[in-house]
C-alpha atoms as a PDB file:
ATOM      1  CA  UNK A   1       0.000   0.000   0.000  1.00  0.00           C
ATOM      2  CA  UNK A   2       1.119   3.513  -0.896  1.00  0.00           C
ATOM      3  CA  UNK A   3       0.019   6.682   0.197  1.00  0.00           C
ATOM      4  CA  UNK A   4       0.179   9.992  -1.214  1.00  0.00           C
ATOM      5  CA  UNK A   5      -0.691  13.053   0.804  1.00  0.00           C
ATOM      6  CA  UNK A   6      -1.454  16.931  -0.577  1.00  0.00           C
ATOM      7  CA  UNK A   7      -1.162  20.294   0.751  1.00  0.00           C
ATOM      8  CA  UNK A   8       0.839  23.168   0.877  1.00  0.00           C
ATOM      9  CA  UNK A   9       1.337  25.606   4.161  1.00  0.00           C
ATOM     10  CA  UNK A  10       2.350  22.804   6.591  1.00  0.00           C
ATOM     11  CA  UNK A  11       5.214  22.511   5.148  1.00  0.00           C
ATOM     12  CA  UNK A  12       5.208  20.241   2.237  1.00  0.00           C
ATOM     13  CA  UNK A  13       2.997  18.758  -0.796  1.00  0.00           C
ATOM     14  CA  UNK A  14       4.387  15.403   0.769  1.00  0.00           C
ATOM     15  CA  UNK A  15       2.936  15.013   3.969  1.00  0.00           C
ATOM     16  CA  UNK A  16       1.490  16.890   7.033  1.00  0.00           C
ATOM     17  CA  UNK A  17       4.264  15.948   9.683  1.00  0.00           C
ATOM     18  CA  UNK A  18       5.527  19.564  11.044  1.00  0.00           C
ATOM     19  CA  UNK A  19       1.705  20.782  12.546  1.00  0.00           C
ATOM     20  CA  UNK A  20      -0.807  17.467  12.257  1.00  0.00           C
ATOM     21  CA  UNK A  21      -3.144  18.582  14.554  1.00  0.00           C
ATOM     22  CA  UNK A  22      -3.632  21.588  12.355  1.00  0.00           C
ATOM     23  CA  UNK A  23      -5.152  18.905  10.092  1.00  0.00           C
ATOM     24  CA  UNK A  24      -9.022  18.174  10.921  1.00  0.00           C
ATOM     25  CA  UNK A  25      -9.632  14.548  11.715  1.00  0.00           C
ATOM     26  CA  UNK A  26     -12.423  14.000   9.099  1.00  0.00           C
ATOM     27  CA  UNK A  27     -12.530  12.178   5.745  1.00  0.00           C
ATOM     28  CA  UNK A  28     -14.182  14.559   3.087  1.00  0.00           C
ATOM     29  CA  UNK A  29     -15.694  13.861  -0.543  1.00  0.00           C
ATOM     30  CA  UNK A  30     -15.340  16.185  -3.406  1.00  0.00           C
ATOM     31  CA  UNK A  31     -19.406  16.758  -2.580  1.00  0.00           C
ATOM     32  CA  UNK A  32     -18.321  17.734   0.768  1.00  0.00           C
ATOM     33  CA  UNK A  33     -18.939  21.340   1.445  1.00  0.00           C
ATOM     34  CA  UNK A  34     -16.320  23.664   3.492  1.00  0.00           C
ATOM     35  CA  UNK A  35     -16.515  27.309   4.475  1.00  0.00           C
ATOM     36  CA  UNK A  36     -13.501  29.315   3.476  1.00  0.00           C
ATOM     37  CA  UNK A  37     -12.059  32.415   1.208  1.00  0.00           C
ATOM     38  CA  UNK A  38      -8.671  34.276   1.083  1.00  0.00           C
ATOM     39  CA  UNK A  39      -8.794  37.690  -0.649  1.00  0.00           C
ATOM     40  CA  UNK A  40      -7.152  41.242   0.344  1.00  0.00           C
ATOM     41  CA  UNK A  41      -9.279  42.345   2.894  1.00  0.00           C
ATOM     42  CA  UNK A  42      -9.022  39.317   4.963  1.00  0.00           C
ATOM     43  CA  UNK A  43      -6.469  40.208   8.213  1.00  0.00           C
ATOM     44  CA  UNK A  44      -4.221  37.747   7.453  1.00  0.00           C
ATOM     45  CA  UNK A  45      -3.488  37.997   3.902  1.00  0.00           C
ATOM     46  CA  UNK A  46      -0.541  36.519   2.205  1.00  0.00           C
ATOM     47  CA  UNK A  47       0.512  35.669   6.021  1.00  0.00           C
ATOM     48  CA  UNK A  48       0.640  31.787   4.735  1.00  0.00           C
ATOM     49  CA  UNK A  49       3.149  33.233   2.286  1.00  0.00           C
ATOM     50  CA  UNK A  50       6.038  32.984   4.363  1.00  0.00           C
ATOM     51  CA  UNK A  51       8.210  30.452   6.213  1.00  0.00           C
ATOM     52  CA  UNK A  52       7.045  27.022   4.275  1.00  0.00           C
ATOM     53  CA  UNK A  53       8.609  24.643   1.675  1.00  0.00           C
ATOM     54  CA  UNK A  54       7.668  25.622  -1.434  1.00  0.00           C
ATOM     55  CA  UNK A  55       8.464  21.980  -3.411  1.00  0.00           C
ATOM     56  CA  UNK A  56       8.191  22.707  -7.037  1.00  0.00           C
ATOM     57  CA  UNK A  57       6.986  20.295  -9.480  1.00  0.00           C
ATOM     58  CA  UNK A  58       8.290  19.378 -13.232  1.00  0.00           C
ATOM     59  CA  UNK A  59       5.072  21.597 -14.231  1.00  0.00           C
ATOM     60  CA  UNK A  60       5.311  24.190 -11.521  1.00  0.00           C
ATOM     61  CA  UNK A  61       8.720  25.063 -13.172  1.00  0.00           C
ATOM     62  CA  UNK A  62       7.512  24.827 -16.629  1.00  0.00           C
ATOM     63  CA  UNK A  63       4.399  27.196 -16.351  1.00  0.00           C
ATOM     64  CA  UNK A  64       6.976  29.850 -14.142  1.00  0.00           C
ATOM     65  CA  UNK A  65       9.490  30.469 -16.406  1.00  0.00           C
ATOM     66  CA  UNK A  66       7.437  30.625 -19.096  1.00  0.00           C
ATOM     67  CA  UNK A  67       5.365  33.425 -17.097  1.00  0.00           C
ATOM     68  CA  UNK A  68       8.871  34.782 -15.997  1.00  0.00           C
ATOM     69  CA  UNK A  69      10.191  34.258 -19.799  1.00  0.00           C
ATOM     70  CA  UNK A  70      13.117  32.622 -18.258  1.00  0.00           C
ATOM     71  CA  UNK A  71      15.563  29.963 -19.425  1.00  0.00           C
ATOM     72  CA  UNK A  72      15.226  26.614 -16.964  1.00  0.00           C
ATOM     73  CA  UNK A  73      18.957  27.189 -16.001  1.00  0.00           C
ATOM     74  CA  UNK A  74      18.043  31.552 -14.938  1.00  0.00           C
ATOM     75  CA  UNK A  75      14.876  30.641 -12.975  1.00  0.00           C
ATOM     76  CA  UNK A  76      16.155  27.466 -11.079  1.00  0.00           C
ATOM     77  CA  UNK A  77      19.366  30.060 -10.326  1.00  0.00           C
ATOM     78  CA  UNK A  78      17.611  33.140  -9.780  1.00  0.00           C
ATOM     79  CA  UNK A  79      14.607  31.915  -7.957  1.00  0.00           C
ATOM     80  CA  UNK A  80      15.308  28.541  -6.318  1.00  0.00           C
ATOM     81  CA  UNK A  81      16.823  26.442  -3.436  1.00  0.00           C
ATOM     82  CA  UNK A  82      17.793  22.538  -3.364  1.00  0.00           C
ATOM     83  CA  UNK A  83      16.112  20.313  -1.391  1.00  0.00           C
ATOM     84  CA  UNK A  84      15.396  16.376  -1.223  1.00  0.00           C
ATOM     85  CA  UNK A  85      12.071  15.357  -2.023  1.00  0.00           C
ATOM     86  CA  UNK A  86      10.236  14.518   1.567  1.00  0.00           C
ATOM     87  CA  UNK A  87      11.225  10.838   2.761  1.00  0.00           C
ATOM     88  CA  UNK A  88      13.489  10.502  -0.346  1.00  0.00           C
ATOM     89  CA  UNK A  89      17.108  10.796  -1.775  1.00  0.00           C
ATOM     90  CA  UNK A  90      15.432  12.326  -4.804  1.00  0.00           C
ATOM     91  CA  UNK A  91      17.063  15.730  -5.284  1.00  0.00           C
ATOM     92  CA  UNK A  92      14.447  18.835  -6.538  1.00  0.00           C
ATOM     93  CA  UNK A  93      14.027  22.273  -5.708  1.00  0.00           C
ATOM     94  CA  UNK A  94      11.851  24.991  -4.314  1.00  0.00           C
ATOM     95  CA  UNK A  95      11.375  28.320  -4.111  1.00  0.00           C
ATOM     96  CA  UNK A  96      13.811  30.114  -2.285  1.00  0.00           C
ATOM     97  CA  UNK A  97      12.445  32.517   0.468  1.00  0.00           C
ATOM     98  CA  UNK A  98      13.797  36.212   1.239  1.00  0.00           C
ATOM     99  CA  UNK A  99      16.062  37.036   4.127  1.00  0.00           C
ATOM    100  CA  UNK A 100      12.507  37.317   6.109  1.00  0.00           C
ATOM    101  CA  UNK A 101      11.857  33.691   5.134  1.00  0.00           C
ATOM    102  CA  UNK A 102       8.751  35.536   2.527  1.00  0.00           C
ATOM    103  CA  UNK A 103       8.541  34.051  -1.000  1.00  0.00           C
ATOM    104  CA  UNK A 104       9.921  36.337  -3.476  1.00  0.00           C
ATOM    105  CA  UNK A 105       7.134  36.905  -5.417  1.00  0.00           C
ATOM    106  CA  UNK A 106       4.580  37.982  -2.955  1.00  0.00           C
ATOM    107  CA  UNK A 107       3.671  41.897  -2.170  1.00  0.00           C
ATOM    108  CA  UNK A 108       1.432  43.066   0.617  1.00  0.00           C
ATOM    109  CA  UNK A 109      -1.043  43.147  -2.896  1.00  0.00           C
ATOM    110  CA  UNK A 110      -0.644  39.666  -2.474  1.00  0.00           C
ATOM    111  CA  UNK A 111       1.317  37.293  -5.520  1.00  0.00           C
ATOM    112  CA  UNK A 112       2.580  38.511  -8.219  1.00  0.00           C
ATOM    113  CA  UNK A 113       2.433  35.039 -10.104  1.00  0.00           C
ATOM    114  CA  UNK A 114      -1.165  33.901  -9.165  1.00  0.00           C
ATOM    115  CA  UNK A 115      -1.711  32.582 -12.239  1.00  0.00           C
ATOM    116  CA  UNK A 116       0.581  30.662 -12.455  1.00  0.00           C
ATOM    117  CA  UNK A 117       1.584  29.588  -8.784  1.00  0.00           C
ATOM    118  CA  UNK A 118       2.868  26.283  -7.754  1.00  0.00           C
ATOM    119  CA  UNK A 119       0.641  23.677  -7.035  1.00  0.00           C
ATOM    120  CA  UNK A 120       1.648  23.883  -3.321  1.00  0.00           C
ATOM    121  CA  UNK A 121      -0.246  27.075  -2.871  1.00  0.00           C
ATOM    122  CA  UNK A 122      -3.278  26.052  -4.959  1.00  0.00           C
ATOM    123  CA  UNK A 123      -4.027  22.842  -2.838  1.00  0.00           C
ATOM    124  CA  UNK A 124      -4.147  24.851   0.475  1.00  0.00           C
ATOM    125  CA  UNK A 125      -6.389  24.703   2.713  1.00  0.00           C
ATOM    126  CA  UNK A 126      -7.783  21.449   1.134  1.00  0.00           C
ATOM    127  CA  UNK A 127      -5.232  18.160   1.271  1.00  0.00           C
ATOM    128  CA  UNK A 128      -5.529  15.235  -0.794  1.00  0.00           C
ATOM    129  CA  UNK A 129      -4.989  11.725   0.507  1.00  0.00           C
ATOM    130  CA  UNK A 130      -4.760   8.610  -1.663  1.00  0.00           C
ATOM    131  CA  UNK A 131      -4.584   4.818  -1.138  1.00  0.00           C
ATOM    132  CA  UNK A 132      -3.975   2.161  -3.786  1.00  0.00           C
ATOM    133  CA  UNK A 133      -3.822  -1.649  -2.845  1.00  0.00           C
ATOM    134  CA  UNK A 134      -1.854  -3.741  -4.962  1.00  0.00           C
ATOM    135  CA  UNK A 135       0.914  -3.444  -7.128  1.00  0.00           C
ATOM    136  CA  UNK A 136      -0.685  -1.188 -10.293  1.00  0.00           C
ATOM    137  CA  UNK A 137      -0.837   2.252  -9.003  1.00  0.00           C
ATOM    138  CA  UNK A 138      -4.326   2.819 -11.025  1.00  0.00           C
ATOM    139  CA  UNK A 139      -6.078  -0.306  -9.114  1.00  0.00           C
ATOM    140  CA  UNK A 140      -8.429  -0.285  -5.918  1.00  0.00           C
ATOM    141  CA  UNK A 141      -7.591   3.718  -5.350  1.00  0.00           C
ATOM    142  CA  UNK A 142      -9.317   5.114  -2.125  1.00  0.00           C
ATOM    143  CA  UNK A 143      -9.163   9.060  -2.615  1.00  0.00           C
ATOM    144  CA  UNK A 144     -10.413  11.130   0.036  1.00  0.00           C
ATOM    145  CA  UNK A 145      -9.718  15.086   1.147  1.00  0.00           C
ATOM    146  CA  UNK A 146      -8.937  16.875   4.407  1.00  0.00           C
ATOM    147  CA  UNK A 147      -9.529  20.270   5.732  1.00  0.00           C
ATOM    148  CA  UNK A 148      -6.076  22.063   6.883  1.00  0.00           C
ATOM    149  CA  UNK A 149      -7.250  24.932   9.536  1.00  0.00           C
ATOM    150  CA  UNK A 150      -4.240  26.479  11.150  1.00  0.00           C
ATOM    151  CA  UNK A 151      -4.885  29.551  14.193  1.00  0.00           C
ATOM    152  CA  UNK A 152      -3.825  31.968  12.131  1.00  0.00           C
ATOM    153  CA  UNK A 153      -5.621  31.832   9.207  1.00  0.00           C
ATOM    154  CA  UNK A 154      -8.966  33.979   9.366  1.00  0.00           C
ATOM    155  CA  UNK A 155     -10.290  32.789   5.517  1.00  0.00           C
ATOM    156  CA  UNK A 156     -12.389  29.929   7.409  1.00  0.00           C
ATOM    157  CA  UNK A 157     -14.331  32.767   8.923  1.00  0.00           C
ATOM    158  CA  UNK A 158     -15.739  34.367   5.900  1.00  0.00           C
ATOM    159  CA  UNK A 159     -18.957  33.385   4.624  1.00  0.00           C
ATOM    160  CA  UNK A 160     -18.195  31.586   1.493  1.00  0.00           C
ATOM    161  CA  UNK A 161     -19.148  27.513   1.124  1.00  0.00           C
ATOM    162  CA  UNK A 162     -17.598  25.484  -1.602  1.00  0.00           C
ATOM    163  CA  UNK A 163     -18.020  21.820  -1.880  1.00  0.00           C
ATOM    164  CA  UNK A 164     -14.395  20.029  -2.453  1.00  0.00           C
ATOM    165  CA  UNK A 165     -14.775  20.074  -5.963  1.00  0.00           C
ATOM    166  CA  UNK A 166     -15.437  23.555  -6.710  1.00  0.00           C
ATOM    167  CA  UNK A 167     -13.021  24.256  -4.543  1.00  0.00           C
ATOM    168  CA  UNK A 168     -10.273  22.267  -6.609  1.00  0.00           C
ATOM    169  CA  UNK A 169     -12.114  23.866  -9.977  1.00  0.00           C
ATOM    170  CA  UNK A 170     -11.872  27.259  -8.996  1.00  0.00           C
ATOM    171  CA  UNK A 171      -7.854  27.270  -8.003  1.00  0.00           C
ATOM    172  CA  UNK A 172      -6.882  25.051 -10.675  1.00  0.00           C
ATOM    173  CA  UNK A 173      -5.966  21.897  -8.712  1.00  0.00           C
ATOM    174  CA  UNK A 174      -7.566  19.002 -11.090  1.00  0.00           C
ATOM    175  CA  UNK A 175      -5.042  20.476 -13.861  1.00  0.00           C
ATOM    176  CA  UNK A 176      -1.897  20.115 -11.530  1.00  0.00           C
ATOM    177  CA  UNK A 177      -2.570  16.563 -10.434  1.00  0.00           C
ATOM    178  CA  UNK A 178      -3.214  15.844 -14.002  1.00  0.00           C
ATOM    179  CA  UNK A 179       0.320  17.287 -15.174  1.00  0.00           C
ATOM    180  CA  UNK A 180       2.027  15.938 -11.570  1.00  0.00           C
ATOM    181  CA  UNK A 181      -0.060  12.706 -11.935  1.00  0.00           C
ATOM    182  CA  UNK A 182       3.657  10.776 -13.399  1.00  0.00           C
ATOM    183  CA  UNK A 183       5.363  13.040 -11.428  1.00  0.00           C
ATOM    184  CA  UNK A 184       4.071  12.266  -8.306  1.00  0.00           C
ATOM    185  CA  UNK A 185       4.170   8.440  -8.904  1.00  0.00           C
ATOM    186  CA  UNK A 186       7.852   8.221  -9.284  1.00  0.00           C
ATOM    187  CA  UNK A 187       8.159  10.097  -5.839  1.00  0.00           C
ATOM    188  CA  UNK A 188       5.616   7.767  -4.015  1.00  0.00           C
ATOM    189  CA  UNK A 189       7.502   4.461  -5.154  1.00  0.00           C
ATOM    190  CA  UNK A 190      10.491   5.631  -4.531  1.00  0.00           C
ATOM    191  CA  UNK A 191       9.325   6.747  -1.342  1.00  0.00           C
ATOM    192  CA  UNK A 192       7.986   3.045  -0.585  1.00  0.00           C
ATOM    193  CA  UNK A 193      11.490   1.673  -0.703  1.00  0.00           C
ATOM    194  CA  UNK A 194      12.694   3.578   2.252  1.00  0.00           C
ATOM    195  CA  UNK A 195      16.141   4.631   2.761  1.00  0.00           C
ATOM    196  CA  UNK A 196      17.507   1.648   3.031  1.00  0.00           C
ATOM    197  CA  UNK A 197      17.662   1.024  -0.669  1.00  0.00           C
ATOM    198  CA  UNK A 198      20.408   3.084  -1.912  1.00  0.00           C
ATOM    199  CA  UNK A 199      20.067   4.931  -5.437  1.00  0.00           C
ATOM    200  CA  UNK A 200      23.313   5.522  -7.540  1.00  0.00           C
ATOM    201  CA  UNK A 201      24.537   9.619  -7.414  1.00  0.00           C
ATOM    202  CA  UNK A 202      24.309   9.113 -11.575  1.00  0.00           C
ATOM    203  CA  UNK A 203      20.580   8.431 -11.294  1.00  0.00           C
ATOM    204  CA  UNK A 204      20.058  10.946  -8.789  1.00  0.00           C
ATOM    205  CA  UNK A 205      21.581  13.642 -11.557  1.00  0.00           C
ATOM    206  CA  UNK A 206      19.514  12.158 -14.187  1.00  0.00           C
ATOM    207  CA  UNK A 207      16.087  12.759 -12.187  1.00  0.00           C
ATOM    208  CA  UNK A 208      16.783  15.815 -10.957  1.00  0.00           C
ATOM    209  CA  UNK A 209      17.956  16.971 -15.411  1.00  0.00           C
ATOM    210  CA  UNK A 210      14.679  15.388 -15.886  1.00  0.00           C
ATOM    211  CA  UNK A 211      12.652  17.336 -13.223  1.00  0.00           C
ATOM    212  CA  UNK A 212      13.955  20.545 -13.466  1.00  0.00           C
ATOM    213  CA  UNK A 213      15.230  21.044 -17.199  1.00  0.00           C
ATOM    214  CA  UNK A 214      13.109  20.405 -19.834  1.00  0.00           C
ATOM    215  CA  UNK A 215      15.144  22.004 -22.473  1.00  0.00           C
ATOM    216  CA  UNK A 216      18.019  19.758 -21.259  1.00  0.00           C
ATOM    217  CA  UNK A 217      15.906  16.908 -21.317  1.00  0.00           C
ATOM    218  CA  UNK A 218      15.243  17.722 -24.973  1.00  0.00           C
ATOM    219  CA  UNK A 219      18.904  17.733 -25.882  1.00  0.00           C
ATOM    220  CA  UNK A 220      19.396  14.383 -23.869  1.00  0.00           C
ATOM    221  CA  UNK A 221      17.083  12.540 -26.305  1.00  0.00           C
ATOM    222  CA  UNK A 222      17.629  13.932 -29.205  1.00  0.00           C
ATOM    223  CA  UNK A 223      21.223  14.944 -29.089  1.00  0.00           C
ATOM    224  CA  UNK A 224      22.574  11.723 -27.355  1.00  0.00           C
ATOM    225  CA  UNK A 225      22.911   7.940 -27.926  1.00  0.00           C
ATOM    226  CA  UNK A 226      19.264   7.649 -26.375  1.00  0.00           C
ATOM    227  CA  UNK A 227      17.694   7.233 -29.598  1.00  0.00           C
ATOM    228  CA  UNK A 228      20.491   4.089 -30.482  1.00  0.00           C
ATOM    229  CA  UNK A 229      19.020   2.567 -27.014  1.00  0.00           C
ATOM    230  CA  UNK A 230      15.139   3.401 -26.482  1.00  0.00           C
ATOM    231  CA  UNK A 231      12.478   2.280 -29.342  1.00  0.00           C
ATOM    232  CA  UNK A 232      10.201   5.434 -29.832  1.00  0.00           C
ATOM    233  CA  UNK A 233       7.720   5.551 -32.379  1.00  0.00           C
ATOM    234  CA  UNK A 234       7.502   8.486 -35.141  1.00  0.00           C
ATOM    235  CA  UNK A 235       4.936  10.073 -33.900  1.00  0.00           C
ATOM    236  CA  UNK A 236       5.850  10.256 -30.039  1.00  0.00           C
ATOM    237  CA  UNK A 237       8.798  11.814 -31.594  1.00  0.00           C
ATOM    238  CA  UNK A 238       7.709  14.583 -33.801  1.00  0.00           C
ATOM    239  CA  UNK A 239       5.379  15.437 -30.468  1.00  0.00           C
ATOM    240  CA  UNK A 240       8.121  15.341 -27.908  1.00  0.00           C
ATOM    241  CA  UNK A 241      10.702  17.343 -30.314  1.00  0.00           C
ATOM    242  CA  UNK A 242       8.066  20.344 -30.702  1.00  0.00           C
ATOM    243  CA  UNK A 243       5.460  20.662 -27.407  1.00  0.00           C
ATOM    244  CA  UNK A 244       6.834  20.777 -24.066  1.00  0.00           C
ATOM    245  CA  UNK A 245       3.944  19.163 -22.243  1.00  0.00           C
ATOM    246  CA  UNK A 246       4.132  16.112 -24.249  1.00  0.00           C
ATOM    247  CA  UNK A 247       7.977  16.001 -23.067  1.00  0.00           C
ATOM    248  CA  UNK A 248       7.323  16.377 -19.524  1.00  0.00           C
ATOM    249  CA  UNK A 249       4.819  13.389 -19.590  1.00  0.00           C
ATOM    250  CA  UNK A 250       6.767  11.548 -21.924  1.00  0.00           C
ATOM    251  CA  UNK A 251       9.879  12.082 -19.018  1.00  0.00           C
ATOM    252  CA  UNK A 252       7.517  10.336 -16.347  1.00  0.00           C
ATOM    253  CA  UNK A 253       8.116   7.504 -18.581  1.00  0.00           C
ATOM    254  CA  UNK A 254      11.515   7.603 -18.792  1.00  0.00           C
ATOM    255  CA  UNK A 255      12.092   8.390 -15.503  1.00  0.00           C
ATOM    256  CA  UNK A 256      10.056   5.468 -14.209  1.00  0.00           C
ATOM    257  CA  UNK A 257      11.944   2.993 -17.025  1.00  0.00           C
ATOM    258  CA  UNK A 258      15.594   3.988 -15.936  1.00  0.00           C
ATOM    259  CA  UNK A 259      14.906   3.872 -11.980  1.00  0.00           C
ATOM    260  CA  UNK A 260      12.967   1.058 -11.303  1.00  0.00           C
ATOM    261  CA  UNK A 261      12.810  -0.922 -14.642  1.00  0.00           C
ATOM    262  CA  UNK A 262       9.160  -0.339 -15.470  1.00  0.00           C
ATOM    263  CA  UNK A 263       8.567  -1.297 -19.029  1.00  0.00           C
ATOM    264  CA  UNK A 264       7.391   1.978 -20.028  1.00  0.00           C
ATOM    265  CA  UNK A 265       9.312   2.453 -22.688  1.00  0.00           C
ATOM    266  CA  UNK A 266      10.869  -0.255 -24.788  1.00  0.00           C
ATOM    267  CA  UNK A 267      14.550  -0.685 -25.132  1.00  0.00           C
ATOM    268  CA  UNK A 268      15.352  -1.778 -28.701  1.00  0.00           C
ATOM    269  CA  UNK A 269      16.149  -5.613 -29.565  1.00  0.00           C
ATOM    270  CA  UNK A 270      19.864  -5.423 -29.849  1.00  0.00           C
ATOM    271  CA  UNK A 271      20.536  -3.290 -26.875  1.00  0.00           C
ATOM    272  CA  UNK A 272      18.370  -6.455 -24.951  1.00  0.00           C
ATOM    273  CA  UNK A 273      20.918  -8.925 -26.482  1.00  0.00           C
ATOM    274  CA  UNK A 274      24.130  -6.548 -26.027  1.00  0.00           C
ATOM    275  CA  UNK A 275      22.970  -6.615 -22.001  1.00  0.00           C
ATOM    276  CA  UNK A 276      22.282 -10.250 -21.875  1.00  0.00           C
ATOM    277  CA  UNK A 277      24.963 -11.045 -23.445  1.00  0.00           C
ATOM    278  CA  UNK A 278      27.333  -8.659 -20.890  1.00  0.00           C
ATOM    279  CA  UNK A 279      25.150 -10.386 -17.989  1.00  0.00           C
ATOM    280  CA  UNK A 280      26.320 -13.501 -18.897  1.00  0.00           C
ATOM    281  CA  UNK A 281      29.940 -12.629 -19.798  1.00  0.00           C
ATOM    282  CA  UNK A 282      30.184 -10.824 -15.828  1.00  0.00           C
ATOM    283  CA  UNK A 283      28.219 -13.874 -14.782  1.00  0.00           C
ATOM    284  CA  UNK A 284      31.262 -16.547 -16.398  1.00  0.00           C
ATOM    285  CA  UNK A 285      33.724 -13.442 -15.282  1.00  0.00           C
ATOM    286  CA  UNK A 286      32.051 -14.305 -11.370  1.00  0.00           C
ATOM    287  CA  UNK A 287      32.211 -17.567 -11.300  1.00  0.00           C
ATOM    288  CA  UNK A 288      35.843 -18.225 -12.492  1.00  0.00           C
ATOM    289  CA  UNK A 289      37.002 -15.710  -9.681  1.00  0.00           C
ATOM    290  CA  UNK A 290      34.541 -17.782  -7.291  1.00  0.00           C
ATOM    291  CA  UNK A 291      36.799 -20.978  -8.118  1.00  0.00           C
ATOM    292  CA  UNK A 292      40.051 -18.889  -8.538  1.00  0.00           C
ATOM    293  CA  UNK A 293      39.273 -17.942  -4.580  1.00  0.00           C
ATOM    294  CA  UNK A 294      38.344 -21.695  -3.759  1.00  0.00           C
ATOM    295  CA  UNK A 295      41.215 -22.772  -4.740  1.00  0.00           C
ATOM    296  CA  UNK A 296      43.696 -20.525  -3.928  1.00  0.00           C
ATOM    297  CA  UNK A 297      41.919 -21.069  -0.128  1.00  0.00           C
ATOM    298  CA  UNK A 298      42.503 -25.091  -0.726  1.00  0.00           C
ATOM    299  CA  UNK A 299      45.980 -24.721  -1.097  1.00  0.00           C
ATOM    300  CA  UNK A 300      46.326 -22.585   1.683  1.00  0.00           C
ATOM    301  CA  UNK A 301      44.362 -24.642   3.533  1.00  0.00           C
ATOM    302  CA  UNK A 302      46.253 -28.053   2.416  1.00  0.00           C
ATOM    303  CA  UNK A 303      49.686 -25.690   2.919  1.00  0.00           C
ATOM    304  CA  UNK A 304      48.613 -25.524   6.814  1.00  0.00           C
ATOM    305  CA  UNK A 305      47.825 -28.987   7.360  1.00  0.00           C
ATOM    306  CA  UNK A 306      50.924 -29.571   5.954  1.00  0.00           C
ATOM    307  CA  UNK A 307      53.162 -27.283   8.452  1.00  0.00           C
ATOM    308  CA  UNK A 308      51.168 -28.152  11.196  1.00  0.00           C
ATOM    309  CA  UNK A 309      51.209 -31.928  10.348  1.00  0.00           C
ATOM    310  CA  UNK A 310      55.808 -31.333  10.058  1.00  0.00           C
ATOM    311  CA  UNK A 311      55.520 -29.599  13.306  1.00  0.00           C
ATOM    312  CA  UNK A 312      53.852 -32.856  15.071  1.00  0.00           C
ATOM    313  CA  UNK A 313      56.600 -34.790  13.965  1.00  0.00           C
ATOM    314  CA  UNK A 314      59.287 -33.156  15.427  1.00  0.00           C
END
């Protein structure tokens, strides 16, 4: 069983372990109504702006520098921080507060990217919590929401009722889980293997390229032996080469294929053999310094017996 839990101002889109009991104890349904608005004349405004984990997403980035019209490599410099993905070794990033611990682009007019902001902000103050049983992520899926109500926050006192899913319709959340949906998986199995399953520094680099760099991404499949290992159809191609969003979901795949073996993509025929083949030849390579060892440890057993067996007789 996995779990996979959604929110942003206590502290993380990963989990709700810095404040829990902020977190209402009761299982809500997208028809489940709450009572709650943020807007400029509430006393608290942009207070939840400050002092949080701001994880960004392979989307989050995307949509920001386009707003920004920045290069991946300016915006991740300019307007970032690294950080490991909650309960991971999977290296990301997020936004990277002011010397008051505010994010940059908030104003006391409130945010200057609303927009487009991360999916972090949008989920607040409704979390998401997910289930699955059984091995295929997509099978026997409980999904149910929670209500995050921290002391501070006065937008539960205004008048306003939503049910869940106008909620989620009105600040955009159904589009980020749809974009974060791959995303999100990758993070959640990773997460299931604890940290006692080690994952090489290369792969780390390559997930973090993949996560944060689209454009880079782009060159690494067109522009290096990639194409000579991976089968990919024509038309996957042609997509992948010209629309970005097509590239991020297509790196889900990718990234779930070179981490944990999935067969999402398919590796071409004589790549298979060329492996099997270098299995095999490390397998014979093995096994002859298995016996190599054995013997050498004979001899130097049958050596001892030996010495000792001289030493009896005098």
């Amino acid at each position: 069983m996995t779990d996979n839990t959604s929110f942003s101002k206590d502290k993380t889109m990963f989990g709700t372990e810095k404040n829990p009991s902020y977190v209402m104890p009761k299982k809500l349904t997208l028809e489940s109504r709450i009572q709650f608005r943020c807007h400029p004349d509430v006393s608290c405004f942009t207070a939840c702006c400050g002092n949080i984990n701001i994880i960004l997403t392979p989307f989050d980035i995307l949509r920001l520098r386009r707003h920004l019209n920045l290069t991946a490599d300016e915006f991740l410099l300019r307007f970032t921080a690294p950080t490991y993905l909650e309960k991971t070794d999977l290296p990301g990033v997020k936004i990277h507060l002011d010397e008051k611990g505010r994010c940059p682009f908030v104003t006391p007019e409130g945010c200057t990217i609303y927009s487009v902001r991360p999916s972090t902000c949008r989920y607040y103050p409704v979390g998401m919590a997910s289930f699955h049983e059984g091995a295929q992520e997509d099978q026997n899926e409980e999904r149910f929401f929670f209500l995050v109500k921290e002391p501070h926050c006065k937008g539960h006192e205004e008048k306003k009722e939503w049910t869940i899913a106008d909620w989620r319709k009105d600040q955009g959340v159904d589009l980020c889980d749809e974009m974060n949906a791959g995303w999100m998986a990758i993070i959640m199995r990773r997460k299931s293997f604890g940290f006692q399953a080690s994952m090489s520094e290369q792969a780390k680099k390559i997930f973090f390229m993949v996560s944060t760099d689209l454009d880079k991404f782009r060159e690494f499949v067109f522009e290096s032996s990639f194409l000579d290992t991976y089968d990919i159809d024509e038309a996957t191609l042609k997509e992948i080469k010209e629309d970005d969003i097509a590239l991020m979901q297509f790196s889900y795949l990718y990234l779930a294929s070179s981490l944990f073996g999935t067969e999402d993509l398919k590796i071409k025929e004589d790549k298979v053999q060329a492996k099997a083949a270098e299995v095999k030849e490390s397998q014979k390579g093995a096994e002859k310094r298995a016996e190599e060892t054995y013997e050498g440890l004979k001899k130097e057993r049958d050596a001892m017996k030996a010495a000792i067996k001289k030493q009896k007789k005098k």
